[in-house]
N, C-alpha and C. Protein backbone atom coordinates (compact mmCIF):
# COMPACT_ATOMS: atom_id res chain seq x y z
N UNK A 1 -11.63 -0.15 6.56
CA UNK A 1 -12.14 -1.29 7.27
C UNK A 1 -11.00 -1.89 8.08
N UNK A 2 -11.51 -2.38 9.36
CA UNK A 2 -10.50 -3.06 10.36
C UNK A 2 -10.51 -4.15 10.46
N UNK A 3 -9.52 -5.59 10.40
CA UNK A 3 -10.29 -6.73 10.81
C UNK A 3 -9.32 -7.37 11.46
N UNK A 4 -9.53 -8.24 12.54
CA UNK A 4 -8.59 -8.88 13.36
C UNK A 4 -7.78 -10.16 13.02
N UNK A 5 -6.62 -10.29 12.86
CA UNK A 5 -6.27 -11.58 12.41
C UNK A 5 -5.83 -12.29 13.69
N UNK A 6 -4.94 -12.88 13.85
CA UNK A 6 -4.43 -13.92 14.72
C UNK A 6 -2.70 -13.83 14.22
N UNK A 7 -1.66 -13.50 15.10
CA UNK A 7 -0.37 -13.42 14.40
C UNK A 7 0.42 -13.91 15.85
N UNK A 8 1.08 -15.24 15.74
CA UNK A 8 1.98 -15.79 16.72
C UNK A 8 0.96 -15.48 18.35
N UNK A 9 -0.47 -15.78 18.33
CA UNK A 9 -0.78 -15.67 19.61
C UNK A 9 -1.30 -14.19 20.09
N UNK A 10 -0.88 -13.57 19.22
CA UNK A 10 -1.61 -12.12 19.28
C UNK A 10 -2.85 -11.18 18.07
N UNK A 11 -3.39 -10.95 18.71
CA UNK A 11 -4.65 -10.42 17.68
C UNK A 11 -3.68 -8.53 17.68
N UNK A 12 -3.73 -9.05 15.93
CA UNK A 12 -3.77 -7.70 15.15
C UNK A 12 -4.68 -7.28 14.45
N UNK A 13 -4.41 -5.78 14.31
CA UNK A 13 -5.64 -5.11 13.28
C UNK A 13 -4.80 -5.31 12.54
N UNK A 14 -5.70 -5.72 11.09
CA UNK A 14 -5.27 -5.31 9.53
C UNK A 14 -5.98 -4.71 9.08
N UNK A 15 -5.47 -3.17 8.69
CA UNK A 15 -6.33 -1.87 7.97
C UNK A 15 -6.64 -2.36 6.57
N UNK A 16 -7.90 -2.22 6.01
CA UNK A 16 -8.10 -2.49 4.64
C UNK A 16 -8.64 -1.12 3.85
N UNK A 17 -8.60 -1.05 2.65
CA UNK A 17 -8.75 -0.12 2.13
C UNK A 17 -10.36 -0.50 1.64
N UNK A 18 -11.24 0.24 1.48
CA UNK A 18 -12.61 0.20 1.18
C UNK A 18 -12.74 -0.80 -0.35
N UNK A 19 -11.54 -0.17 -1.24
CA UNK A 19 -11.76 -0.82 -2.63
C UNK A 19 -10.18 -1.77 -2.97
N UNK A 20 -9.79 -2.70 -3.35
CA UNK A 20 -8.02 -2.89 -3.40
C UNK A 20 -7.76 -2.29 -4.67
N UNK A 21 -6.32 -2.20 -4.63
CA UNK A 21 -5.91 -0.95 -6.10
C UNK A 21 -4.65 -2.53 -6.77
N UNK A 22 -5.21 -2.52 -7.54
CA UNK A 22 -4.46 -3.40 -8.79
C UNK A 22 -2.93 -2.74 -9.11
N UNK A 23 -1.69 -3.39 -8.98
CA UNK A 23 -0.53 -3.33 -9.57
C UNK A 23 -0.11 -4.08 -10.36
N UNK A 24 0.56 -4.09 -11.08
CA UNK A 24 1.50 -5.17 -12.38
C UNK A 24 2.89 -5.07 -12.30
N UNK A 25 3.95 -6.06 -11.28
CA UNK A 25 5.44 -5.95 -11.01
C UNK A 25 6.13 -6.57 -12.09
N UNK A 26 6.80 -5.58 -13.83
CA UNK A 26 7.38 -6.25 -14.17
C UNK A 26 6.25 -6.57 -14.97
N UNK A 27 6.62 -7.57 -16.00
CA UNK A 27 5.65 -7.87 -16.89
C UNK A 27 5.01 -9.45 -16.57
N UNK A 28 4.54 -9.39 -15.03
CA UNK A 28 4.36 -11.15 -13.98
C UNK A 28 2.21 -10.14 -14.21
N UNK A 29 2.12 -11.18 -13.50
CA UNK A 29 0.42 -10.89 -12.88
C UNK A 29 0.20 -9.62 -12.34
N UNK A 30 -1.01 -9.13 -12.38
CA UNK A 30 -1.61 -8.19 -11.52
C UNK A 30 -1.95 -8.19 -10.12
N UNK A 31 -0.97 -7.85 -9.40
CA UNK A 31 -1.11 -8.27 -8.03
C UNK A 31 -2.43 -7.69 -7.12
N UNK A 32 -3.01 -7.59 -6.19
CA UNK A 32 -4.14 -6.89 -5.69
C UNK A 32 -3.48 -6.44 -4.17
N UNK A 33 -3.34 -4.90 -3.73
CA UNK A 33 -3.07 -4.34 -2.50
C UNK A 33 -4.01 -4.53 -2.02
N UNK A 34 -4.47 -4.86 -0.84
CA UNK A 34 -5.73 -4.38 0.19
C UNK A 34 -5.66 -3.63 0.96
N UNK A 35 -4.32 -3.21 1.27
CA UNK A 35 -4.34 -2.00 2.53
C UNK A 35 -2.76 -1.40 2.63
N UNK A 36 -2.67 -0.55 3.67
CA UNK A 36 -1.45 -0.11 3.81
C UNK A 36 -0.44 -0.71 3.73
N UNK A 37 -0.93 -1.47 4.67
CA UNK A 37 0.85 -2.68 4.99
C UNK A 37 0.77 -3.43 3.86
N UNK A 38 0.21 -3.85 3.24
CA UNK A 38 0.22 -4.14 1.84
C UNK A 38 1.42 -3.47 0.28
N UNK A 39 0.74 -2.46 0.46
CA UNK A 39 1.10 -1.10 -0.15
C UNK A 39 2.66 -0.89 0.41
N UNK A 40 2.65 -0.84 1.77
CA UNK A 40 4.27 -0.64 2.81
C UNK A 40 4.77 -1.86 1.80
N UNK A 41 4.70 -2.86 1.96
CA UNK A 41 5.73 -3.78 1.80
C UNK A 41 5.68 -4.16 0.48
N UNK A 42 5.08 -3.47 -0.87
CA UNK A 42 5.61 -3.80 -2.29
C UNK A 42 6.12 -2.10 -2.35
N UNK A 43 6.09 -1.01 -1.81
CA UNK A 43 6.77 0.18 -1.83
C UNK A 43 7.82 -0.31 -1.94
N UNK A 44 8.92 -0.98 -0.49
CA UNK A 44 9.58 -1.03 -0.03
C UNK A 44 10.32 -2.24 -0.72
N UNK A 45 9.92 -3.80 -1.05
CA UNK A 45 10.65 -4.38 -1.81
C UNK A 45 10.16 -5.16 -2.85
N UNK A 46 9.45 -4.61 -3.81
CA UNK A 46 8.89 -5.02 -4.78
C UNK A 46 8.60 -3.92 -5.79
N UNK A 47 8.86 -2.85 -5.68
CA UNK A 47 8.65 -1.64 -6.37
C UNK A 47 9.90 -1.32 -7.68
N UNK A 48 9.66 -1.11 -8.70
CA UNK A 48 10.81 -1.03 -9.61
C UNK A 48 12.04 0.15 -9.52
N UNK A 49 11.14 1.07 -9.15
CA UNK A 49 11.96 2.35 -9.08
C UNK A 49 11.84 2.97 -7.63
N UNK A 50 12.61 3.35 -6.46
CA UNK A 50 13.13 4.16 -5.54
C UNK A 50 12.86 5.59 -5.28
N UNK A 51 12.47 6.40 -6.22
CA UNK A 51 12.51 7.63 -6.63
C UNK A 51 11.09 8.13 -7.11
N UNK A 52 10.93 9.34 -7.65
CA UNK A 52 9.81 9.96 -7.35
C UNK A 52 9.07 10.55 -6.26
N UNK A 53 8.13 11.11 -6.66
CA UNK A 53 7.03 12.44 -5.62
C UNK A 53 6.62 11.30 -4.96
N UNK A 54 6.13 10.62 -5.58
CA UNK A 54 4.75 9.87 -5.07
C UNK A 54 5.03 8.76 -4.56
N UNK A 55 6.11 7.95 -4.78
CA UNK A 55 6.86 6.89 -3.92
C UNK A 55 6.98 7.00 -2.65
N UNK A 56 8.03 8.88 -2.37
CA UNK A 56 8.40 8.86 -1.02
C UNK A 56 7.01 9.40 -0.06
N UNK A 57 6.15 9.57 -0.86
CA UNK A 57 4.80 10.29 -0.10
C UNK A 57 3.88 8.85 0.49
N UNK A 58 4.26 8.03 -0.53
CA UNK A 58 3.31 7.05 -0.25
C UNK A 58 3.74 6.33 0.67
N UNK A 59 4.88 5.99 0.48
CA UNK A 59 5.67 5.25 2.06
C UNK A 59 5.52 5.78 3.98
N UNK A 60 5.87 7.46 3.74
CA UNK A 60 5.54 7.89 4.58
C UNK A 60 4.16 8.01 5.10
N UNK A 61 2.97 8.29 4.18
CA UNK A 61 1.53 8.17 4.31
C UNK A 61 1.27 6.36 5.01
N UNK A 62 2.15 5.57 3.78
CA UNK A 62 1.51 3.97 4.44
C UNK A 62 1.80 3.82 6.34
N UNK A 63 3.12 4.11 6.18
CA UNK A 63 3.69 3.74 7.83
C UNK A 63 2.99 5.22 8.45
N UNK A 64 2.53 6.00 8.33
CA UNK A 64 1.61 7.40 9.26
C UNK A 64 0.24 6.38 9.34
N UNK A 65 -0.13 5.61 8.30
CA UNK A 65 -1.69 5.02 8.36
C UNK A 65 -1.72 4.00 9.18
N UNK A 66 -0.57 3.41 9.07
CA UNK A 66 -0.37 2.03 10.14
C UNK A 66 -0.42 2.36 11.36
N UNK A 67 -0.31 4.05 12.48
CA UNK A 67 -0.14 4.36 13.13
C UNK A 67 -1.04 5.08 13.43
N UNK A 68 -2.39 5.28 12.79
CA UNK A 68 -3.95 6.20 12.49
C UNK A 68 -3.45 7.45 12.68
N UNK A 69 -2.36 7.97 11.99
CA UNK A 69 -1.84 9.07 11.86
C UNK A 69 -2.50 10.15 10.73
N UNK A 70 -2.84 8.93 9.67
CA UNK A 70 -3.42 9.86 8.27
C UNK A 70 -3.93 9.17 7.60
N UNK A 71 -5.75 9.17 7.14
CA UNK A 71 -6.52 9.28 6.91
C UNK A 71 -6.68 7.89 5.65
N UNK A 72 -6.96 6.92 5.95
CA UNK A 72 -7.10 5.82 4.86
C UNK A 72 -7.19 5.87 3.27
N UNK A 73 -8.81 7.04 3.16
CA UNK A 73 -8.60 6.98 1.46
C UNK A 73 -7.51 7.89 0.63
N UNK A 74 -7.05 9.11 1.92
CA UNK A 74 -5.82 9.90 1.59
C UNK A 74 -4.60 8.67 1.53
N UNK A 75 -4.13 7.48 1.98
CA UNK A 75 -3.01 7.08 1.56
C UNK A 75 -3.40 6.10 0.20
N UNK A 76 -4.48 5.71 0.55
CA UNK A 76 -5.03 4.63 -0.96
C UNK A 76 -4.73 5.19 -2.07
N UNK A 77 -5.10 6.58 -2.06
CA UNK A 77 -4.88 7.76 -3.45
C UNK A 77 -3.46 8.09 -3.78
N UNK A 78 -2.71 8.00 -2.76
CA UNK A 78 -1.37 8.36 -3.13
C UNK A 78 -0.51 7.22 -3.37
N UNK A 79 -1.43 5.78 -2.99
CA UNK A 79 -0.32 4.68 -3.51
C UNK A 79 -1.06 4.70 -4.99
N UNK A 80 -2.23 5.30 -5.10
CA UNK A 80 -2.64 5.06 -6.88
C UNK A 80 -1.53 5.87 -7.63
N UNK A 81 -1.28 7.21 -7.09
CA UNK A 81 -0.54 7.97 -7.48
C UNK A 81 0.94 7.40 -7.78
N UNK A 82 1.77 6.53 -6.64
CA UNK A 82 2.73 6.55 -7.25
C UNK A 82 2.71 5.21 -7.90
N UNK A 83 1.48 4.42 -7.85
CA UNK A 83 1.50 3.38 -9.25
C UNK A 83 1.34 4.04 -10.40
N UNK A 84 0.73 5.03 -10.41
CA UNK A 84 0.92 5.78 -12.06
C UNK A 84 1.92 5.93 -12.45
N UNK A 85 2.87 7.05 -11.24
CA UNK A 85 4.40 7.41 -11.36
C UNK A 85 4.89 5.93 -12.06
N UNK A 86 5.09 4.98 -11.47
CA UNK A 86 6.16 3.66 -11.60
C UNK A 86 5.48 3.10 -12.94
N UNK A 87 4.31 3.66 -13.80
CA UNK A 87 3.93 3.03 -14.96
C UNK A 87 3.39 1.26 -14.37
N UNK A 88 2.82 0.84 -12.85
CA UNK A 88 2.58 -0.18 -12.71
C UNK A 88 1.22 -0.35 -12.54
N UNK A 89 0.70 0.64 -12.40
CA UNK A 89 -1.63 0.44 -12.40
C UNK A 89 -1.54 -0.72 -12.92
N UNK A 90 -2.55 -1.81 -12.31
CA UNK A 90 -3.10 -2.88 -13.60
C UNK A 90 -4.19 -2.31 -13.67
């Protein structure tokens, strides 16, 4: 899903994912992703661990999706994936 926000005077798309995928940073709340850039920016600085398959897949998939490079429920699945990896699913 696409929806337009309003950012400093300019209309952006924000990609959403059909369903949001639940994380847990740390032993705080269950946070809720809705979409890529979502997903991009707890990869990148909110994520516990750096490393893994499914980390560096999912980063590259988020910023390819931000760019309609690759396929929405294909990156949703691989940020589930490396929330499994990081032990953070809520």
């Amino acid at each position: 899903m696409k929806v337009q926000n309003m950012n400093n005077g300019h209309i952006q798309d924000t990609i959403l994912w059909s369903e949001p995928v639940r994380v847990r940073v740390g032993y705080g709340f269950t946070e809720i992703i809705r979409g890529p850039c979502e997903a991009l920016e707890h990869l990148n600085w909110r994520w516990p661990v750096r490393y893994g398959d499914y980390h560096a897949k999912a980063v590259n998939e988020c910023a390819a999706c931000l760019q309609r490079r690759v396929p929405l429920d294909e990156v949703r699945e691989t940020f589930i994936l490396a929330s499994i990896e990081a032990k953070m699913l809520g």
